[in-house]
N, C-alpha and C. Protein backbone atom coordinates (compact mmCIF):
# COMPACT_ATOMS: atom_id res chain seq x y z
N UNK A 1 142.29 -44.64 58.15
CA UNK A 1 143.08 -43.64 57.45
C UNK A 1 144.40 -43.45 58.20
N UNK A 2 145.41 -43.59 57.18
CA UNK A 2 146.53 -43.18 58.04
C UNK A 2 147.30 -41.79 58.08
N UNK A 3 147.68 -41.68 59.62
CA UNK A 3 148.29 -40.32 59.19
C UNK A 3 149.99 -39.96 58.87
N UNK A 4 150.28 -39.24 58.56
CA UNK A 4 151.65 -38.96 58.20
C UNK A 4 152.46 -37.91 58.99
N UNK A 5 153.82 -38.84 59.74
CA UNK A 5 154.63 -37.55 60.27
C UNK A 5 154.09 -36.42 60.78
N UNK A 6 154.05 -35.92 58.94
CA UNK A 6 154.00 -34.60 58.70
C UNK A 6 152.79 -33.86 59.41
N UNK A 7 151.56 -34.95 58.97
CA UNK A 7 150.65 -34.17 59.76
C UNK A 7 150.46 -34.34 61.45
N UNK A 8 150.66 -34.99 61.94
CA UNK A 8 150.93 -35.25 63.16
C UNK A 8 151.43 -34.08 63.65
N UNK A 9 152.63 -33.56 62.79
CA UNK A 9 153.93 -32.48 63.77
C UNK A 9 152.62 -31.39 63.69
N UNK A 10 151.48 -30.91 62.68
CA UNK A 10 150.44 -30.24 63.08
C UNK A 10 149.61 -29.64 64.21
N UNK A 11 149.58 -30.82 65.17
CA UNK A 11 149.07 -30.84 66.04
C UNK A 11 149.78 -30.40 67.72
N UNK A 12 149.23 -29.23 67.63
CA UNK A 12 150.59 -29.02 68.98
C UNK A 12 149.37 -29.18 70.44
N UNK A 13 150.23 -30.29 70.75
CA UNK A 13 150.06 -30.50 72.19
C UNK A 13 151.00 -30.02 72.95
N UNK A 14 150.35 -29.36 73.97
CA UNK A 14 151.39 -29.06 75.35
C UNK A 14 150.96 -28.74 76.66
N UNK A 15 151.81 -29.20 77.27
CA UNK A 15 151.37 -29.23 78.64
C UNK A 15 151.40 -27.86 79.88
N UNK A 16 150.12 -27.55 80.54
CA UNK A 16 150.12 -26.56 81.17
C UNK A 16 149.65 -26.66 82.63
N UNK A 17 149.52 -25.56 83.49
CA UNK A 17 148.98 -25.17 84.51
C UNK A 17 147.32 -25.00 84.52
N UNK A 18 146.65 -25.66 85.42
CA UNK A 18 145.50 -24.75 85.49
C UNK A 18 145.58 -23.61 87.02
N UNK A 19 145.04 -22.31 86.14
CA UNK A 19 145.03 -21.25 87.34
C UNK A 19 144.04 -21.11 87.82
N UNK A 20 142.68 -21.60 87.18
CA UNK A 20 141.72 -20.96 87.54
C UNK A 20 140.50 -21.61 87.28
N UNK A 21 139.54 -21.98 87.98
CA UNK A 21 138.28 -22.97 87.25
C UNK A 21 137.24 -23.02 87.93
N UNK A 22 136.35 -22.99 87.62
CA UNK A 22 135.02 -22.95 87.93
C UNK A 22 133.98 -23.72 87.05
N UNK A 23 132.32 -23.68 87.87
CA UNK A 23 131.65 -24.69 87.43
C UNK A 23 130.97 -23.78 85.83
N UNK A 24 130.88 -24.79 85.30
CA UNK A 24 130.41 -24.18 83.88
C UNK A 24 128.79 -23.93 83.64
N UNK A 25 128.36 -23.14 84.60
CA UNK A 25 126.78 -23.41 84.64
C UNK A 25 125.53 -23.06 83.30
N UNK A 26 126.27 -22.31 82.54
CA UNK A 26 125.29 -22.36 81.27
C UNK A 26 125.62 -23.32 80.61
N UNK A 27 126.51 -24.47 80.90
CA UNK A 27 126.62 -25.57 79.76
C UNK A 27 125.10 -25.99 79.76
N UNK A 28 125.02 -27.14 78.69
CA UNK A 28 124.13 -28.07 78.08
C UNK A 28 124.28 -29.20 79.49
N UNK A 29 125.67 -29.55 79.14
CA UNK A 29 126.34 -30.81 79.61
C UNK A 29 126.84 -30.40 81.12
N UNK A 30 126.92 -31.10 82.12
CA UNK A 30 127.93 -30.91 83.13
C UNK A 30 129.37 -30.28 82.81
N UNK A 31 130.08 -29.37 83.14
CA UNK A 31 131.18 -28.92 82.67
C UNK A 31 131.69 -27.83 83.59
N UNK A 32 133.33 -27.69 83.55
CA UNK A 32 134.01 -27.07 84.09
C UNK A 32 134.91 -26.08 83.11
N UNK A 33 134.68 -24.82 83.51
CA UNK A 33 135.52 -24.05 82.62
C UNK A 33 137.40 -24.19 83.34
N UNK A 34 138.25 -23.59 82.34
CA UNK A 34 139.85 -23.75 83.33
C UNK A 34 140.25 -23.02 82.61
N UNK A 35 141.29 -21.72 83.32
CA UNK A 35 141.78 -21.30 82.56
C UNK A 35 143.29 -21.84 82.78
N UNK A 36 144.40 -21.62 81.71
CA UNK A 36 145.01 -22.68 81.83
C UNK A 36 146.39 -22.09 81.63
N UNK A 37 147.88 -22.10 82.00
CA UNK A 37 148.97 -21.31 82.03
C UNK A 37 149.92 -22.15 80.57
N UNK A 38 150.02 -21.93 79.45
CA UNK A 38 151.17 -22.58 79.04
C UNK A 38 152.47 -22.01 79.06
N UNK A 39 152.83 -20.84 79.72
CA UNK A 39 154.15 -20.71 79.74
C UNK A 39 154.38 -19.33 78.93
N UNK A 40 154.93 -18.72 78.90
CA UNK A 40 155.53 -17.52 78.27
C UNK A 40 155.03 -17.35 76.81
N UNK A 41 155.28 -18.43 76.07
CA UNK A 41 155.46 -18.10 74.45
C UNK A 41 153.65 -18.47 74.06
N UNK A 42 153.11 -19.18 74.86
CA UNK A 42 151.60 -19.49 74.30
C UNK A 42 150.49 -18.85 75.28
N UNK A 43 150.97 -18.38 76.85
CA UNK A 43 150.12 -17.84 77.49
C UNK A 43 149.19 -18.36 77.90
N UNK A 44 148.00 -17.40 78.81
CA UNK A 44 147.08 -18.13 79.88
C UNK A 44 146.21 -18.51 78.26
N UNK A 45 144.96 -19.39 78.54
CA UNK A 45 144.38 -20.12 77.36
C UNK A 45 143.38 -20.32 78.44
N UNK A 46 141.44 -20.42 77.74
CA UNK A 46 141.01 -21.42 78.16
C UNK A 46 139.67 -22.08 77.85
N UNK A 47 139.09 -22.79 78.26
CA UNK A 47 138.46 -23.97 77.87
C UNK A 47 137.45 -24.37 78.58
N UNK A 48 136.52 -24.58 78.17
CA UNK A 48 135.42 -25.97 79.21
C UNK A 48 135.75 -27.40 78.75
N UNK A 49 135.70 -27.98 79.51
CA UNK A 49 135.60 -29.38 79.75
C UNK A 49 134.39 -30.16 80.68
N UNK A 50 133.85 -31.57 79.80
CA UNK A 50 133.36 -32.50 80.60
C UNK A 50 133.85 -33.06 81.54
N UNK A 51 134.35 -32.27 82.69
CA UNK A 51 135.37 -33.63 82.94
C UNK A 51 134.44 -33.87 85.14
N UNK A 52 133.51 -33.48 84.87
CA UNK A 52 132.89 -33.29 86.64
C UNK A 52 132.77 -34.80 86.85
N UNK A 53 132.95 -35.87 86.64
CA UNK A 53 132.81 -36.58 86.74
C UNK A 53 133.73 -37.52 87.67
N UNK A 54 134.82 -37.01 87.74
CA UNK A 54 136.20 -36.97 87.79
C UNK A 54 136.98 -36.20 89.04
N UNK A 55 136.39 -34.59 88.53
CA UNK A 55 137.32 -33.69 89.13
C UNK A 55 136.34 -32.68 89.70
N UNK A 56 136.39 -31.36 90.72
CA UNK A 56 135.62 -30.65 90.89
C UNK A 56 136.58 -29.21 90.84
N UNK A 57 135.98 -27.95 90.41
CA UNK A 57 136.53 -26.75 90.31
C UNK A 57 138.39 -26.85 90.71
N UNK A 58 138.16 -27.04 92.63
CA UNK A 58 138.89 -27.02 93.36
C UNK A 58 140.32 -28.37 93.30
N UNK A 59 139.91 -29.23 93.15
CA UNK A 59 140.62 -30.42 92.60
C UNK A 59 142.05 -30.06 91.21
N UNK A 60 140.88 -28.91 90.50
CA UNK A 60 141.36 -28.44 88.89
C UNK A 60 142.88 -27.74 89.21
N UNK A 61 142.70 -26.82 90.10
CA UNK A 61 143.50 -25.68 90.43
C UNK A 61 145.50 -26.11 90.85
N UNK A 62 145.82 -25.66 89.92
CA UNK A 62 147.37 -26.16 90.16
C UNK A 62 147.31 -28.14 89.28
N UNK A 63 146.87 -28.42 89.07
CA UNK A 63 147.05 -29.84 87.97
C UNK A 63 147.50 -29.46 86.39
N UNK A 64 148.47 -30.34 86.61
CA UNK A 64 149.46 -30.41 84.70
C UNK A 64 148.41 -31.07 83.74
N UNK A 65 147.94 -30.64 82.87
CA UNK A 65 147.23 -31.52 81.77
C UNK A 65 147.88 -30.66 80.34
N UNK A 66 147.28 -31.85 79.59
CA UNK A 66 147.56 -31.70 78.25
C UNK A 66 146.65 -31.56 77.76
N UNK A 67 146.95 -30.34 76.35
CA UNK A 67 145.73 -29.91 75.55
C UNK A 67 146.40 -29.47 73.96
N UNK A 68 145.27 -29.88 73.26
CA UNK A 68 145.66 -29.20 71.83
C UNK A 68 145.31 -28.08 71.76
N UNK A 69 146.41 -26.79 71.43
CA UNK A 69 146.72 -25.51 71.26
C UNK A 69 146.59 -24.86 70.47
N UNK A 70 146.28 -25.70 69.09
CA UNK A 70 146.41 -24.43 67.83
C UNK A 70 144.62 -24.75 67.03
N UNK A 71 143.82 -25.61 67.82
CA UNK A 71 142.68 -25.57 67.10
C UNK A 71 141.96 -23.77 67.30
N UNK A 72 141.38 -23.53 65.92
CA UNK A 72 140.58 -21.97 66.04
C UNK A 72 139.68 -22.29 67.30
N UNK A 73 139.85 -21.03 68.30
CA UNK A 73 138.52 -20.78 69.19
C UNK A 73 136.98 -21.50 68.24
N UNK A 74 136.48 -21.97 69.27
CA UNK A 74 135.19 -22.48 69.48
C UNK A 74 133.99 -22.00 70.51
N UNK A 75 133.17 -21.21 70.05
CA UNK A 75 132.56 -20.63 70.79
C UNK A 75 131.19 -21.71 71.39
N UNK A 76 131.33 -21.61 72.86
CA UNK A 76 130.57 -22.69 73.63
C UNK A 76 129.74 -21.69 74.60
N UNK A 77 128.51 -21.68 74.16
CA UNK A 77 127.24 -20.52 74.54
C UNK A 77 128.05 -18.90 74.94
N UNK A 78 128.58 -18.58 76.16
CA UNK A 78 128.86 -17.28 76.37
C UNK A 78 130.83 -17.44 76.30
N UNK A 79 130.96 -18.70 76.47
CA UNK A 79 132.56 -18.98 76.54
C UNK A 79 132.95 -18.87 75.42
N UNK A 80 134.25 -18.40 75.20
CA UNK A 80 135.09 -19.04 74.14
C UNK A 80 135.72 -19.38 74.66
N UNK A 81 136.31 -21.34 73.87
CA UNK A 81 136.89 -22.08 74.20
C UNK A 81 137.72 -22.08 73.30
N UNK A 82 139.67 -21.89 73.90
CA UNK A 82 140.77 -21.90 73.32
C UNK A 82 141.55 -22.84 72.82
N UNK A 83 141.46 -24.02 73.37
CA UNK A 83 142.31 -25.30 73.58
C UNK A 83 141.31 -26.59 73.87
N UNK A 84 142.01 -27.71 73.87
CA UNK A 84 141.39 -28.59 74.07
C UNK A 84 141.99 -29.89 74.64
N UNK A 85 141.72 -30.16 76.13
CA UNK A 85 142.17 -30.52 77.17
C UNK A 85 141.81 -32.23 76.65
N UNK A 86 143.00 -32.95 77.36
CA UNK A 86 143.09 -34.15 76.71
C UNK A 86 142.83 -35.32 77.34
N UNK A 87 142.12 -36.27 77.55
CA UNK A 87 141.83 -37.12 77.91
C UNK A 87 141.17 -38.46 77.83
N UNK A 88 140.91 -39.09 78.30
CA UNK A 88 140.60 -40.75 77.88
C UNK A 88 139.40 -41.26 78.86
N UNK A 89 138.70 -42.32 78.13
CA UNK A 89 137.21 -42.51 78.45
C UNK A 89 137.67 -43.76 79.47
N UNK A 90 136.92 -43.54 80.92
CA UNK A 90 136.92 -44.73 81.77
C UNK A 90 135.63 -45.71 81.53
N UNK A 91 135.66 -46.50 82.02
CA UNK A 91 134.82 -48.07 82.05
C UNK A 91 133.14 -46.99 81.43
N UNK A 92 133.10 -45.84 82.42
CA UNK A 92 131.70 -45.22 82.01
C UNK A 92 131.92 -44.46 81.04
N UNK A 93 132.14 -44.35 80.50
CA UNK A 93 132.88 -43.33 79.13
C UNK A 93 133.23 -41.93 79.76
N UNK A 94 133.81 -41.58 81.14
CA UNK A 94 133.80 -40.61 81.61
C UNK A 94 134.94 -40.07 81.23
N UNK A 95 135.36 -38.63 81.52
CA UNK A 95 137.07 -38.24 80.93
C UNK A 95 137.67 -38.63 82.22
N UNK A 96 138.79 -39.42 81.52
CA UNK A 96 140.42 -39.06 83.07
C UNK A 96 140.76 -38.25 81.76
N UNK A 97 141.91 -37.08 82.72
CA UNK A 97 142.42 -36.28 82.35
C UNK A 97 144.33 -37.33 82.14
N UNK A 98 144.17 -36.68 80.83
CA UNK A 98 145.76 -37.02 80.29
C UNK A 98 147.17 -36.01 81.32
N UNK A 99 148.49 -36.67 81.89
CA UNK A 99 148.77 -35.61 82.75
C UNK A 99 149.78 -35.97 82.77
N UNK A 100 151.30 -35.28 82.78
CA UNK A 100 152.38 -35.88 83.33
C UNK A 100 152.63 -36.46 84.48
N UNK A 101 153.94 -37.87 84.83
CA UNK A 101 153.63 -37.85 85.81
C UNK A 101 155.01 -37.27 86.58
N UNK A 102 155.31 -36.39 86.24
CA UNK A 102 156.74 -36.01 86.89
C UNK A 102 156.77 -34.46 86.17
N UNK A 103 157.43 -33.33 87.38
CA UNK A 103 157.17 -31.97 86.83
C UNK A 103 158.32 -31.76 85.88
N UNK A 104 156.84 -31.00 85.03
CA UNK A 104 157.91 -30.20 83.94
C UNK A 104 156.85 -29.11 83.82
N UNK A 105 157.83 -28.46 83.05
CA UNK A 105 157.79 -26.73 82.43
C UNK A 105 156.35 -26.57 81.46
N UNK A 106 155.42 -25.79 82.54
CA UNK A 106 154.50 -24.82 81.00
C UNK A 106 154.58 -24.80 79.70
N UNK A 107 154.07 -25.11 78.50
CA UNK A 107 154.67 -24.95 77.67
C UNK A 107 155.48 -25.95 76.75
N UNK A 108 155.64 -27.44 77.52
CA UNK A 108 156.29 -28.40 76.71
C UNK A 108 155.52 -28.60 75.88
N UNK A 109 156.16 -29.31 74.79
CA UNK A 109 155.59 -30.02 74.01
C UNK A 109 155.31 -30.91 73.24
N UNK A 110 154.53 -32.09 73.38
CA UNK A 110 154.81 -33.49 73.21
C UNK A 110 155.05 -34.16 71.99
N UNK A 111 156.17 -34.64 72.17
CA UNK A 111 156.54 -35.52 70.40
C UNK A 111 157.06 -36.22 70.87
């Protein structure tokens, strides 16, 4: 299926801060909650992620990632999850985290 422009510009990705993260212990799955800074106009946001595989709480804290911003909250057992942190499957299908590699501003947003 292909998509169009139009719907594409839909999808707001942007890139933020994480402030804050910890282990996600009522998940199902291994998981890390983050809460996450986008900047003035979209604010702190946040999320669990699979991503222990990878990264640990402490690792999380101060790293740029990218996440989609405008999906409705998703409620994940006692969390609600705001956003949705972006990343790509290694050799084990594990997440790397999607990330700039040069600083920029809270709040960008990718097109």
């Amino acid at each position: 299926m292909a998509l169009t422009f139009e719907e594409f510009l839909k999808v707001d990705i942007r890139v933020g801060t994480v402030q804050r993260s910890e282990v996600f212990e009522e998940a199902r799955h291994p998981a890390l909650k983050l809460w996450i800074d986008f900047g003035p106009k979209i604010g702190l946001k946040k999320t669990s992620a699979q991503i222990t595989k990878h990264y640990t709480p402490e690792q999380m804290i101060g790293r740029k990632v990218a996440a989609v911003v405008n999906f409705s909250p998703k409620q994940i057992g006692k969390f609600m999850s705001e956003v949705l942190v972006l990343g790509f499957p290694d050799t084990d299908n594990e997440v790397v985290l999607l990330q700039p590699t040069t600083q920029i501003p809270d709040g960008g947003r990718l097109f």
